[in-house]
PDB file of N, CA and C in Angstrom:
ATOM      1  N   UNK A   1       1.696 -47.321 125.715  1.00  0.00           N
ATOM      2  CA  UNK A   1       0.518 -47.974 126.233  1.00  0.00           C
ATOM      3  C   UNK A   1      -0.603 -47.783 125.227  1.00  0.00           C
ATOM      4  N   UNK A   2      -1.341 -48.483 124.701  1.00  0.00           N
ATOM      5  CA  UNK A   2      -2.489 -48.626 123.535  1.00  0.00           C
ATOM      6  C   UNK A   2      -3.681 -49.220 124.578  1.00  0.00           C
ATOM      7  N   UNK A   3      -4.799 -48.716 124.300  1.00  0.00           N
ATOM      8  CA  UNK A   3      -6.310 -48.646 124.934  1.00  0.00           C
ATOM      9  C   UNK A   3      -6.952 -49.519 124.274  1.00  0.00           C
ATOM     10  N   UNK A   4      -7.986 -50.086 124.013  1.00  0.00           N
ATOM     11  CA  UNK A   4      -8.586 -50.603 123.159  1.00  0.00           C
ATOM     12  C   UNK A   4     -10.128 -50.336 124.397  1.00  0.00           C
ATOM     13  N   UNK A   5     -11.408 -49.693 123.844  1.00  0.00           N
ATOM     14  CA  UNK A   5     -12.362 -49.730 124.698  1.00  0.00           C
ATOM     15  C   UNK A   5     -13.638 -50.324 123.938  1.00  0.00           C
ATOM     16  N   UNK A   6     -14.783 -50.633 124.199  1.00  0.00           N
ATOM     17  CA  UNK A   6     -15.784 -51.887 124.123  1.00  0.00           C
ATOM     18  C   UNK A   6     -16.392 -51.904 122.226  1.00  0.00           C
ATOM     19  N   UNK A   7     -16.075 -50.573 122.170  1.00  0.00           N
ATOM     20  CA  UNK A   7     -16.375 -50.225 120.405  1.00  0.00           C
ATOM     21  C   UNK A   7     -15.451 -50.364 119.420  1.00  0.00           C
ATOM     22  N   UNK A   8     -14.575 -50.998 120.311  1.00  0.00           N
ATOM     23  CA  UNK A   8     -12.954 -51.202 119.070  1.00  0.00           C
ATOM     24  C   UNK A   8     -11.839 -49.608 119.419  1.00  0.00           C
ATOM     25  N   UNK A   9     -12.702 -49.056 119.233  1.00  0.00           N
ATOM     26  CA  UNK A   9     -11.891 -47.849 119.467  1.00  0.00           C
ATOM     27  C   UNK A   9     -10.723 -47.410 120.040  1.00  0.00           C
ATOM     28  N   UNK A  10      -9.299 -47.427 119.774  1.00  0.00           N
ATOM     29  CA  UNK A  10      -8.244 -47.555 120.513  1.00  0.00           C
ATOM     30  C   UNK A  10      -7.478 -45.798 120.587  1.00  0.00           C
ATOM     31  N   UNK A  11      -6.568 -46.129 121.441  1.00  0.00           N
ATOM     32  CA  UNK A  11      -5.755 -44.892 121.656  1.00  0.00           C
ATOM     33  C   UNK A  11      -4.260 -44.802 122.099  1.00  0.00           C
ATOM     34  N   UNK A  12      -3.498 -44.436 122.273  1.00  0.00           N
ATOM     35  CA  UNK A  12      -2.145 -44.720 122.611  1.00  0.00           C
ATOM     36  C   UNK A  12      -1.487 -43.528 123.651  1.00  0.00           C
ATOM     37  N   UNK A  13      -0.436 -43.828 124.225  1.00  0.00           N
ATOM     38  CA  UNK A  13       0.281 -42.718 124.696  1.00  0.00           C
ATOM     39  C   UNK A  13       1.848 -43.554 124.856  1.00  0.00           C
ATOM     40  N   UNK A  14       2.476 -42.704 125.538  1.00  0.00           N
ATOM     41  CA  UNK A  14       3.714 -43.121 126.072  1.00  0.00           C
ATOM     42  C   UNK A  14       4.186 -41.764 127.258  1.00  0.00           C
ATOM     43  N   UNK A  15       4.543 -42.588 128.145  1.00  0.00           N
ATOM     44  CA  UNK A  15       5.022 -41.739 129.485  1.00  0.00           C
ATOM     45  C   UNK A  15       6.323 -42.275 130.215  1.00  0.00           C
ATOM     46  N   UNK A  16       7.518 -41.005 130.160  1.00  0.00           N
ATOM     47  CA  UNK A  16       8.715 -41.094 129.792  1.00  0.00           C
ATOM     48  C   UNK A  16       9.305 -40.680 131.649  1.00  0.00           C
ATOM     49  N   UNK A  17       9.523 -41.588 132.290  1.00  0.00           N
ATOM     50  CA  UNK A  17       9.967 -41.751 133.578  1.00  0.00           C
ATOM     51  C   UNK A  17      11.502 -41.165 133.815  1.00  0.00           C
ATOM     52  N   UNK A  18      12.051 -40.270 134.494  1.00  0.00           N
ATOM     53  CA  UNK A  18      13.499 -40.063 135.101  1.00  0.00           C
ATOM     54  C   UNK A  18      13.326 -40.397 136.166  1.00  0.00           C
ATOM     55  N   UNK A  19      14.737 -41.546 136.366  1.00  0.00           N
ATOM     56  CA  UNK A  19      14.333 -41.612 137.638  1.00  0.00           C
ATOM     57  C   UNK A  19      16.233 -40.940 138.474  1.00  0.00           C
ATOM     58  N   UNK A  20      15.680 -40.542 139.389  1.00  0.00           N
ATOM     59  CA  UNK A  20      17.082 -40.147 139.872  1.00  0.00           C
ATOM     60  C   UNK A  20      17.896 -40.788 140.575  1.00  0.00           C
ATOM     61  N   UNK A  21      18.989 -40.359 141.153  1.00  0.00           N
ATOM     62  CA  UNK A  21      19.885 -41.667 141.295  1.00  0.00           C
ATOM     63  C   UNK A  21      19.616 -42.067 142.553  1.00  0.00           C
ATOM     64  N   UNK A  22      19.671 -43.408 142.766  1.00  0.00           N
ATOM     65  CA  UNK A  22      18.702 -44.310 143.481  1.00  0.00           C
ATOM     66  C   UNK A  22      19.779 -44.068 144.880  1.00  0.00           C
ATOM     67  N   UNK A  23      19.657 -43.757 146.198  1.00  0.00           N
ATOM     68  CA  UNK A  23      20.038 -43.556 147.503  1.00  0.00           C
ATOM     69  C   UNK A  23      20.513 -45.329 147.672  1.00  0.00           C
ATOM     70  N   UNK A  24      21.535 -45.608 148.200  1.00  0.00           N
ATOM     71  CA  UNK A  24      21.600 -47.326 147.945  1.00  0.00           C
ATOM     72  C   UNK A  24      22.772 -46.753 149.386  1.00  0.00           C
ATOM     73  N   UNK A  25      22.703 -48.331 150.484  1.00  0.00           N
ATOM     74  CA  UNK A  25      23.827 -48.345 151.243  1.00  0.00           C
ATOM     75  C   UNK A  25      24.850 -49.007 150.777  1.00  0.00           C
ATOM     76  N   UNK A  26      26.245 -48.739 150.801  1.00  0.00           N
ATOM     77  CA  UNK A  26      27.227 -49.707 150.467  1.00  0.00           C
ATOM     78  C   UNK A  26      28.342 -49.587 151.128  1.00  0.00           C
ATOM     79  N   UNK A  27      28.460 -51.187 151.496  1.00  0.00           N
ATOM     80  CA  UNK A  27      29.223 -51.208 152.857  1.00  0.00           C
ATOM     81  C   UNK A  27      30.724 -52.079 152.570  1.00  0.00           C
ATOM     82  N   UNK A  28      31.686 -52.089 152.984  1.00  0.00           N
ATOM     83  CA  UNK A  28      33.186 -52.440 152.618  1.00  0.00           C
ATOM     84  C   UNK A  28      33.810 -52.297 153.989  1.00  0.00           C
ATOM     85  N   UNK A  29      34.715 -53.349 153.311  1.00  0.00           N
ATOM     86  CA  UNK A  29      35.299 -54.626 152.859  1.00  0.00           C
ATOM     87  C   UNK A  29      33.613 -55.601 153.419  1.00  0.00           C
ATOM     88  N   UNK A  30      33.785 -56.463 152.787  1.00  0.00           N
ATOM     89  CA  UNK A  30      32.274 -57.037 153.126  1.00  0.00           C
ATOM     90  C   UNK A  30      32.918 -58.447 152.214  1.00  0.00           C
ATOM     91  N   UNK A  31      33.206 -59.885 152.877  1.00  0.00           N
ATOM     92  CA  UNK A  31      33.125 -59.676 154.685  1.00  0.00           C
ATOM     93  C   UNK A  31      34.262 -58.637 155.237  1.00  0.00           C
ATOM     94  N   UNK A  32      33.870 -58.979 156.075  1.00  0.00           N
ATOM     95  CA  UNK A  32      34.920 -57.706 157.262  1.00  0.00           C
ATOM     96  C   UNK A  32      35.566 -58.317 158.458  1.00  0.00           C
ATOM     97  N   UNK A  33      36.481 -58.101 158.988  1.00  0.00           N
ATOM     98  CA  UNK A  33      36.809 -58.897 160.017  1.00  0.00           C
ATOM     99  C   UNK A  33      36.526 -57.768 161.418  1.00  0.00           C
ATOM    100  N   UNK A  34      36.124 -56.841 161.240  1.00  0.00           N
ATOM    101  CA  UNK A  34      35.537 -56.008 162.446  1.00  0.00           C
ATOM    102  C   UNK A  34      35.819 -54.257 161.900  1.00  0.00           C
ATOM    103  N   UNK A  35      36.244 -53.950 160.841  1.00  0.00           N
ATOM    104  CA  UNK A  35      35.928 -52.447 160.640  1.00  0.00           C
ATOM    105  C   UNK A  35      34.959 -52.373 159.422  1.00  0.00           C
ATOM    106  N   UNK A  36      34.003 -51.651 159.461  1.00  0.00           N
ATOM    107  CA  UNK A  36      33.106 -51.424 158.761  1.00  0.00           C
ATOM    108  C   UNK A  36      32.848 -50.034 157.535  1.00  0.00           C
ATOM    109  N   UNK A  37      32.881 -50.021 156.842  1.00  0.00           N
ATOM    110  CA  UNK A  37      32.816 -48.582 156.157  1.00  0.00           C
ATOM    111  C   UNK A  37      31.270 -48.720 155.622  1.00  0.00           C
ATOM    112  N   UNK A  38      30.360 -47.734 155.903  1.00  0.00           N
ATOM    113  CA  UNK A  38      29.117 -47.344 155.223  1.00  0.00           C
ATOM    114  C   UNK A  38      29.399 -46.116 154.391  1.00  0.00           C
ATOM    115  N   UNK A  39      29.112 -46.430 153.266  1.00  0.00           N
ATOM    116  CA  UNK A  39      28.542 -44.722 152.368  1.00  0.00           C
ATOM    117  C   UNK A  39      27.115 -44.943 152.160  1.00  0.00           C
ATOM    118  N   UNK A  40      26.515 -43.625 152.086  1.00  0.00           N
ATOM    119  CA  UNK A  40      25.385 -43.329 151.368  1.00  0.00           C
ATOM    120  C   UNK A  40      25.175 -42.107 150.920  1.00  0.00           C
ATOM    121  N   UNK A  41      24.493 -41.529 150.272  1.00  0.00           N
ATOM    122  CA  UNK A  41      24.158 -40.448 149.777  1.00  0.00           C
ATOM    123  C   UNK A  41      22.661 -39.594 150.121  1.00  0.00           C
ATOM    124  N   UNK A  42      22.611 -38.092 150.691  1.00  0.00           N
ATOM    125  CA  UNK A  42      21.740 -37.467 151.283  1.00  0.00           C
ATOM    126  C   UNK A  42      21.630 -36.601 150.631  1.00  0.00           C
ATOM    127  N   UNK A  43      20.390 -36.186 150.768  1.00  0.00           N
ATOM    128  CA  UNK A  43      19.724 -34.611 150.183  1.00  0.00           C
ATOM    129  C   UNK A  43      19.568 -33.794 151.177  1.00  0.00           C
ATOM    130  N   UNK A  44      19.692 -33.759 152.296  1.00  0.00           N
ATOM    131  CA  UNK A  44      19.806 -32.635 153.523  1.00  0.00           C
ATOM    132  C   UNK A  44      21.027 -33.248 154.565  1.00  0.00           C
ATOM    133  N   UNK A  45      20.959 -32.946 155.649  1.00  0.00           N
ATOM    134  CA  UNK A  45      21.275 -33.244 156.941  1.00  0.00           C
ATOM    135  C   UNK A  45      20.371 -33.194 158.115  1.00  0.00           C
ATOM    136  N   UNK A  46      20.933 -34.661 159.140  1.00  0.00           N
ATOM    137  CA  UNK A  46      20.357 -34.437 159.861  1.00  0.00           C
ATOM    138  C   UNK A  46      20.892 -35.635 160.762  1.00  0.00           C
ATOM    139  N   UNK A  47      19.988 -36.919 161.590  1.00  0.00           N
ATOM    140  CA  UNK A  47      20.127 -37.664 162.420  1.00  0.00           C
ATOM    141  C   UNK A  47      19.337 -39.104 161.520  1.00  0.00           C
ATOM    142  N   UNK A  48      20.366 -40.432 161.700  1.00  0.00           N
ATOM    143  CA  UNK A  48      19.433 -41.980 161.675  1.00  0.00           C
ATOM    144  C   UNK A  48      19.907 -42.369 162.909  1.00  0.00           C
ATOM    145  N   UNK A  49      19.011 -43.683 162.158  1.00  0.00           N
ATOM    146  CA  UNK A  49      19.363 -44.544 163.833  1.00  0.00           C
ATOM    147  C   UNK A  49      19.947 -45.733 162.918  1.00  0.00           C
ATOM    148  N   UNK A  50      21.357 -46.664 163.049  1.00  0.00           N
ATOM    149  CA  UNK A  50      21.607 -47.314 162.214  1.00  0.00           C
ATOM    150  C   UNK A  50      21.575 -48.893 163.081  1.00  0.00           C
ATOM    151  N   UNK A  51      20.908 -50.013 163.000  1.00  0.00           N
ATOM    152  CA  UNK A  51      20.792 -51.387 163.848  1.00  0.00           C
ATOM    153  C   UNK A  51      21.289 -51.996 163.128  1.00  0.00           C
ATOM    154  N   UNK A  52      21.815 -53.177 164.027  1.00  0.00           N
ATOM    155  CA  UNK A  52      22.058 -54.471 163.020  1.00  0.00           C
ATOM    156  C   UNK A  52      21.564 -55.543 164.119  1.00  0.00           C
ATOM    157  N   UNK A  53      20.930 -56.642 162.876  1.00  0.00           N
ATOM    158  CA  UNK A  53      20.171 -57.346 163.269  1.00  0.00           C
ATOM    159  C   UNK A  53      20.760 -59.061 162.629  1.00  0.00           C
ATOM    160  N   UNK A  54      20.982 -60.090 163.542  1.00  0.00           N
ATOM    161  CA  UNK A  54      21.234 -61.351 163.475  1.00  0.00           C
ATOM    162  C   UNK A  54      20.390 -62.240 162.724  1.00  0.00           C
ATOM    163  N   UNK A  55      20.974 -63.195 162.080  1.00  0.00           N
ATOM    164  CA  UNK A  55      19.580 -64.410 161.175  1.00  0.00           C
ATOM    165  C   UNK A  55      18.381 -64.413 161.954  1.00  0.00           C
ATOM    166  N   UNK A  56      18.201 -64.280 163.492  1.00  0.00           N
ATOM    167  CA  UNK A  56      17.473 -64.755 163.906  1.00  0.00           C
ATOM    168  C   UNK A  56      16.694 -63.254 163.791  1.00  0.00           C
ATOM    169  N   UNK A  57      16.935 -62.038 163.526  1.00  0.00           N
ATOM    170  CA  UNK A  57      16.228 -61.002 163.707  1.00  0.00           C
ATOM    171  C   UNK A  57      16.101 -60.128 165.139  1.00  0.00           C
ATOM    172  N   UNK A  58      17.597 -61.066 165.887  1.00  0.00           N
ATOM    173  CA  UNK A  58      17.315 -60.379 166.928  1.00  0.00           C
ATOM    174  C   UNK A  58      18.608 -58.888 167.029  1.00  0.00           C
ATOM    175  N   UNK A  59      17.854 -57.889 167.380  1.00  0.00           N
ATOM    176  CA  UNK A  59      19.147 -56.637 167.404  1.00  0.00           C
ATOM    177  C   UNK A  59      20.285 -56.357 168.143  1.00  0.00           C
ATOM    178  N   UNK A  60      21.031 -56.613 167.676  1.00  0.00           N
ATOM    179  CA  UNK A  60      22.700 -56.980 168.257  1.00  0.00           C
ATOM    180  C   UNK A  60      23.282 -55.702 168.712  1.00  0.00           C
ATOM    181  N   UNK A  61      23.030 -54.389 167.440  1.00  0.00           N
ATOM    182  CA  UNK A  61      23.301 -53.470 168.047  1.00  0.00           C
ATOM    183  C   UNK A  61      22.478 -52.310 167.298  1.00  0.00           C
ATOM    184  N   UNK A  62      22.733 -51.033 168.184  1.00  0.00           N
ATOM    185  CA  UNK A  62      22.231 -49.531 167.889  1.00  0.00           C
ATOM    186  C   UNK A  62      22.717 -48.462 167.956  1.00  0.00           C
ATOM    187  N   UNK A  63      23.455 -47.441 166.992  1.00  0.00           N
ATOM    188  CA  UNK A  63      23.760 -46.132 167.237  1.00  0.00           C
ATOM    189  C   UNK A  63      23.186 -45.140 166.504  1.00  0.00           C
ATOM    190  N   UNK A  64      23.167 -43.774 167.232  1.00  0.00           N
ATOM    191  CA  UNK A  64      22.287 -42.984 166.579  1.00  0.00           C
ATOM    192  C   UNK A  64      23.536 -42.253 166.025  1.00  0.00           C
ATOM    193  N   UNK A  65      23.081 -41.967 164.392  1.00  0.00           N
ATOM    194  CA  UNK A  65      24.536 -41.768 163.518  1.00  0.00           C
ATOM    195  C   UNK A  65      23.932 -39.650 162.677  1.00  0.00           C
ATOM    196  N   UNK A  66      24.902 -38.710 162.817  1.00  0.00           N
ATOM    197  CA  UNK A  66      24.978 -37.831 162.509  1.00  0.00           C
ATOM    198  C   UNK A  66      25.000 -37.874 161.052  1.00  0.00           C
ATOM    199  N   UNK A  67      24.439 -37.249 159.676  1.00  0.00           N
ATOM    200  CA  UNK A  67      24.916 -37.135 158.240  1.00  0.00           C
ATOM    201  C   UNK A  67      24.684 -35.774 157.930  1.00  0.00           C
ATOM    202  N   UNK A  68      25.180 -35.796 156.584  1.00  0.00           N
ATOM    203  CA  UNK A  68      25.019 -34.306 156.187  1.00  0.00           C
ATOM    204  C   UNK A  68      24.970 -34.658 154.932  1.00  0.00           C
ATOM    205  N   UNK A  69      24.017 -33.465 154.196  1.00  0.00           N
ATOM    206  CA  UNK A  69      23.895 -33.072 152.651  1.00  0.00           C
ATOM    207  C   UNK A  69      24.828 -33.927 152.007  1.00  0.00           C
ATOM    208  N   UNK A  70      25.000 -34.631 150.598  1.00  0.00           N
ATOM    209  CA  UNK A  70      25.887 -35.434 150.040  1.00  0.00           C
ATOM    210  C   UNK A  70      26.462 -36.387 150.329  1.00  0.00           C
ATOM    211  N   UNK A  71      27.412 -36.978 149.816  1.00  0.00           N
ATOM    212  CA  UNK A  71      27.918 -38.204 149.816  1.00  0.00           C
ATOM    213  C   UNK A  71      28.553 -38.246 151.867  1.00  0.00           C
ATOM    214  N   UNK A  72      28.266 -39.680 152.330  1.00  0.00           N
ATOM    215  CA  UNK A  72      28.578 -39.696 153.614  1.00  0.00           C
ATOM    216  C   UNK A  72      29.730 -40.893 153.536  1.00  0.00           C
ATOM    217  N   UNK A  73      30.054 -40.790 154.478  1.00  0.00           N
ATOM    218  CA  UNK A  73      30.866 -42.026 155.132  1.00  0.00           C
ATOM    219  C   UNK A  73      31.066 -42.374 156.384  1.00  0.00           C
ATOM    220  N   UNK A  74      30.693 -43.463 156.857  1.00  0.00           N
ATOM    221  CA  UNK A  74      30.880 -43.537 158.485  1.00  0.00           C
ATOM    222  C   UNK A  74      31.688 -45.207 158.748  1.00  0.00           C
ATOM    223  N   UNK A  75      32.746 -44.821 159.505  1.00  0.00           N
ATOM    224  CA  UNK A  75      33.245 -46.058 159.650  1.00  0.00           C
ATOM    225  C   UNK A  75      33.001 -46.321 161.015  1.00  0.00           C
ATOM    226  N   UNK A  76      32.976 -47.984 161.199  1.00  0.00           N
ATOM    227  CA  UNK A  76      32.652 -48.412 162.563  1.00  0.00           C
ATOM    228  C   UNK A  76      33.520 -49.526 162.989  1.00  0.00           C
ATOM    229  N   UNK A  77      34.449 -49.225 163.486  1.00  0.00           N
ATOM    230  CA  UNK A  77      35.473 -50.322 164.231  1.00  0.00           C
ATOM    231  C   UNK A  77      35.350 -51.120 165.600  1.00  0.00           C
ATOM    232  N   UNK A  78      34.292 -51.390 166.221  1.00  0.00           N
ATOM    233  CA  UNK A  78      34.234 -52.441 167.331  1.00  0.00           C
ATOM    234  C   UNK A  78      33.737 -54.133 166.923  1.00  0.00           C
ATOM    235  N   UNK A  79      33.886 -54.229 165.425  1.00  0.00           N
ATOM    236  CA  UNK A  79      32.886 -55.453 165.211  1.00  0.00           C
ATOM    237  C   UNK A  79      33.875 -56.809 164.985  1.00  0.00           C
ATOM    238  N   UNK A  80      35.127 -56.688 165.848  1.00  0.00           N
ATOM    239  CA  UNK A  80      36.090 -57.889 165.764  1.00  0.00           C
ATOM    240  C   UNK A  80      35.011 -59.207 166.755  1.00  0.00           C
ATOM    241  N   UNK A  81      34.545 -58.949 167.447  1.00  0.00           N
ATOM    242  CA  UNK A  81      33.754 -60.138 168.374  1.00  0.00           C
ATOM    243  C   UNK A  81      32.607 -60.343 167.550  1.00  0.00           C
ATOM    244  N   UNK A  82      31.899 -59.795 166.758  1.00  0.00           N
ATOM    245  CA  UNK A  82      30.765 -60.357 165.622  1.00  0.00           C
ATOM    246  C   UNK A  82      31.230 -61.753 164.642  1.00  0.00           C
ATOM    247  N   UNK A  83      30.511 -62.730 164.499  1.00  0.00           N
ATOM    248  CA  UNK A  83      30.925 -63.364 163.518  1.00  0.00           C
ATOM    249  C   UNK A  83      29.763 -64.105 162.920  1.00  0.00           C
ATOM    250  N   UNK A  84      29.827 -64.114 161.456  1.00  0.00           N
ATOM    251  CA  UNK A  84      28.057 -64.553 160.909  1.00  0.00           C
ATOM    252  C   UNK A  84      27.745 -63.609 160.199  1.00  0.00           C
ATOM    253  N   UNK A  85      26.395 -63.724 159.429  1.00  0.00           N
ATOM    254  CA  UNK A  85      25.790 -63.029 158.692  1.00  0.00           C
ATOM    255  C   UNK A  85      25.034 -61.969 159.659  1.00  0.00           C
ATOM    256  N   UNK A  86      25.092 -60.840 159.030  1.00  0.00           N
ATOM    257  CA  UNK A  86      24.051 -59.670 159.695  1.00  0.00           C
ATOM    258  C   UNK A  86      23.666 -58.770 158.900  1.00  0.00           C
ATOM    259  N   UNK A  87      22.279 -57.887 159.077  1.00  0.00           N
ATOM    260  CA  UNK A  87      21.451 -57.246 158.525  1.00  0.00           C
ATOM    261  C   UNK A  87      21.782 -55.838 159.126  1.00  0.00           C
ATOM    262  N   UNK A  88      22.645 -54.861 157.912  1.00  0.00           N
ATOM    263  CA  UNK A  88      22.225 -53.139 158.991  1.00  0.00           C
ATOM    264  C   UNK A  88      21.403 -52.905 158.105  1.00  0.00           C
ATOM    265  N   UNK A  89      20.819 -51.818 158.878  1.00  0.00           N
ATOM    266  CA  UNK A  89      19.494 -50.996 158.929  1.00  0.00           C
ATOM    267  C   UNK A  89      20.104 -49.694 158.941  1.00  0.00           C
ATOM    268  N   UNK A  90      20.019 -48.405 158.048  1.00  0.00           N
ATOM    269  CA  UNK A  90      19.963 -47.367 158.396  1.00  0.00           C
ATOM    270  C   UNK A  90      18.814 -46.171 158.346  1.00  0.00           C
ATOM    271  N   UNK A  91      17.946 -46.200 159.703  1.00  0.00           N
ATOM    272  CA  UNK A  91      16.548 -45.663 159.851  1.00  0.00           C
ATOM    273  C   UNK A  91      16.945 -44.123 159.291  1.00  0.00           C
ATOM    274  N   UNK A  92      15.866 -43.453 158.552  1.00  0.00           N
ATOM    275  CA  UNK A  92      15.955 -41.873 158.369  1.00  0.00           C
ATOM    276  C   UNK A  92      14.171 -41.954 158.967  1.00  0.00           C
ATOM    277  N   UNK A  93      14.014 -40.591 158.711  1.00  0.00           N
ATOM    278  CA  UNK A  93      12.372 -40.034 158.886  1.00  0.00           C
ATOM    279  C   UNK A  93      11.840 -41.004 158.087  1.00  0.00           C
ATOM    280  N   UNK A  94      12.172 -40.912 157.182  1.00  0.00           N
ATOM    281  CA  UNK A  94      10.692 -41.012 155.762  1.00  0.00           C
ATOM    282  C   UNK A  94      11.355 -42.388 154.897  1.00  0.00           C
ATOM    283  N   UNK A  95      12.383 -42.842 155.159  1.00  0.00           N
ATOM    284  CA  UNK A  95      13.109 -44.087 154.107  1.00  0.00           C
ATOM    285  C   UNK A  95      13.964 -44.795 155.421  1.00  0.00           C
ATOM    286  N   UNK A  96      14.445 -46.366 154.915  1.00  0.00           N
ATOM    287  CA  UNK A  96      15.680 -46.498 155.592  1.00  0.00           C
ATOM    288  C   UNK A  96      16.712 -47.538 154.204  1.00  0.00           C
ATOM    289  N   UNK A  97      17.553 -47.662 154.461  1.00  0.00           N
ATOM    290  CA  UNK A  97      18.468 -47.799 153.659  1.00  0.00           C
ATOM    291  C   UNK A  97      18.747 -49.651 154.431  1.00  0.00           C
ATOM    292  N   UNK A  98      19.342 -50.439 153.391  1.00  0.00           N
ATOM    293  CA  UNK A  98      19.418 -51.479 154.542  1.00  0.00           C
ATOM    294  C   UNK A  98      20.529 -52.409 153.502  1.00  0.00           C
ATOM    295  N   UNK A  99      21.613 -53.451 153.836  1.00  0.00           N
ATOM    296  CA  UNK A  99      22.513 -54.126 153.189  1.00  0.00           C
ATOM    297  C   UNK A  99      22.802 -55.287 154.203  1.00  0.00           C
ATOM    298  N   UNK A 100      22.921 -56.471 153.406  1.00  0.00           N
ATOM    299  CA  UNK A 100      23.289 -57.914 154.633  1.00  0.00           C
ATOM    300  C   UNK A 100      24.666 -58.042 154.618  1.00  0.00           C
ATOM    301  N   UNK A 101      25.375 -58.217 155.377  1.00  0.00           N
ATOM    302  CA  UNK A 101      27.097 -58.396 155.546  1.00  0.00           C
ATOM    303  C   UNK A 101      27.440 -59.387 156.458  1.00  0.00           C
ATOM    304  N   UNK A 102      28.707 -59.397 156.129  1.00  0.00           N
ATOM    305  CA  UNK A 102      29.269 -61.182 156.961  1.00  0.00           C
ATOM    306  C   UNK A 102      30.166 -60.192 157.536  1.00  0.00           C
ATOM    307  N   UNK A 103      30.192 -60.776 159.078  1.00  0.00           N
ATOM    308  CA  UNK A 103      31.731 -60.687 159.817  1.00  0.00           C
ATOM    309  C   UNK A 103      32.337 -61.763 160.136  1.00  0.00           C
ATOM    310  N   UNK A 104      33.588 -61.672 160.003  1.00  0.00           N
ATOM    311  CA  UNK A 104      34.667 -62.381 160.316  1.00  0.00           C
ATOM    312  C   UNK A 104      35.445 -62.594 161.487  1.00  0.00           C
ATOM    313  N   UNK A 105      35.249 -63.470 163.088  1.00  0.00           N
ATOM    314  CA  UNK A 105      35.856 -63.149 163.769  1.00  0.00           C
ATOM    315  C   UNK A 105      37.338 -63.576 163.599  1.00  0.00           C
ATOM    316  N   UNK A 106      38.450 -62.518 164.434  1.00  0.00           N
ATOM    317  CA  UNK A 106      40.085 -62.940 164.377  1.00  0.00           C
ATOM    318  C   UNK A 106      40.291 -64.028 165.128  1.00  0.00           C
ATOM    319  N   UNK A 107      39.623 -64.099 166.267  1.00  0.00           N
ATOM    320  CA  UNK A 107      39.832 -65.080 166.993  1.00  0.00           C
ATOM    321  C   UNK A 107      40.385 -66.230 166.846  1.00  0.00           C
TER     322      UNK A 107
END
């Protein structure tokens, strides 16, 4: 970054960012025909609340989901009657994590 202020007078720096590895949801097989796999990755343990929400934004469903310290995984098998695009949400305290996915009904 270089300054330049009203007398000509300039100055420079440079400021050198780490950034750490970015918390991301990722969800599989996607589409899905009704079992779901979420991973994500945590720095403690504790409780979310994970929703999913329809094009229209309306909330289809809600469970309150257990994690712990490090890499997670939670699979969810009731979503054979879903079919369409949908939005999960996974609420924490302070962040939420979020990915759009298609289901597939068998029907």
């Amino acid at each position: 970054l270089e300054v330049v202020n009203d007398l000509g007078c300039s100055g420079y720096d440079s400021v050198f960012v780490q950034v750490s590895k970015c918390n991301v949801l990722t969800v599989y097989p996607n589409p899905s025909t009704g079992i779901i796999n979420m991973g994500f990755n945590s720095a403690n343990n504790g409780e979310a609340t994970l929703q999913m929400f329809n094009t229209a934004g309306i909330k289809v469903y809600e469970l309150e989901v257990a994690y712990l310290k490090g890499e997670n995984l939670i699979t969810l098998e009731d979503f054979s009657s879903y079919s369409g695009i949908y939005t999960l949400v996974l609420i924490f305290d302070d962040h939420y994590l979020h990915k759009q996915i298609m289901l597939l009904n068998n029907f």
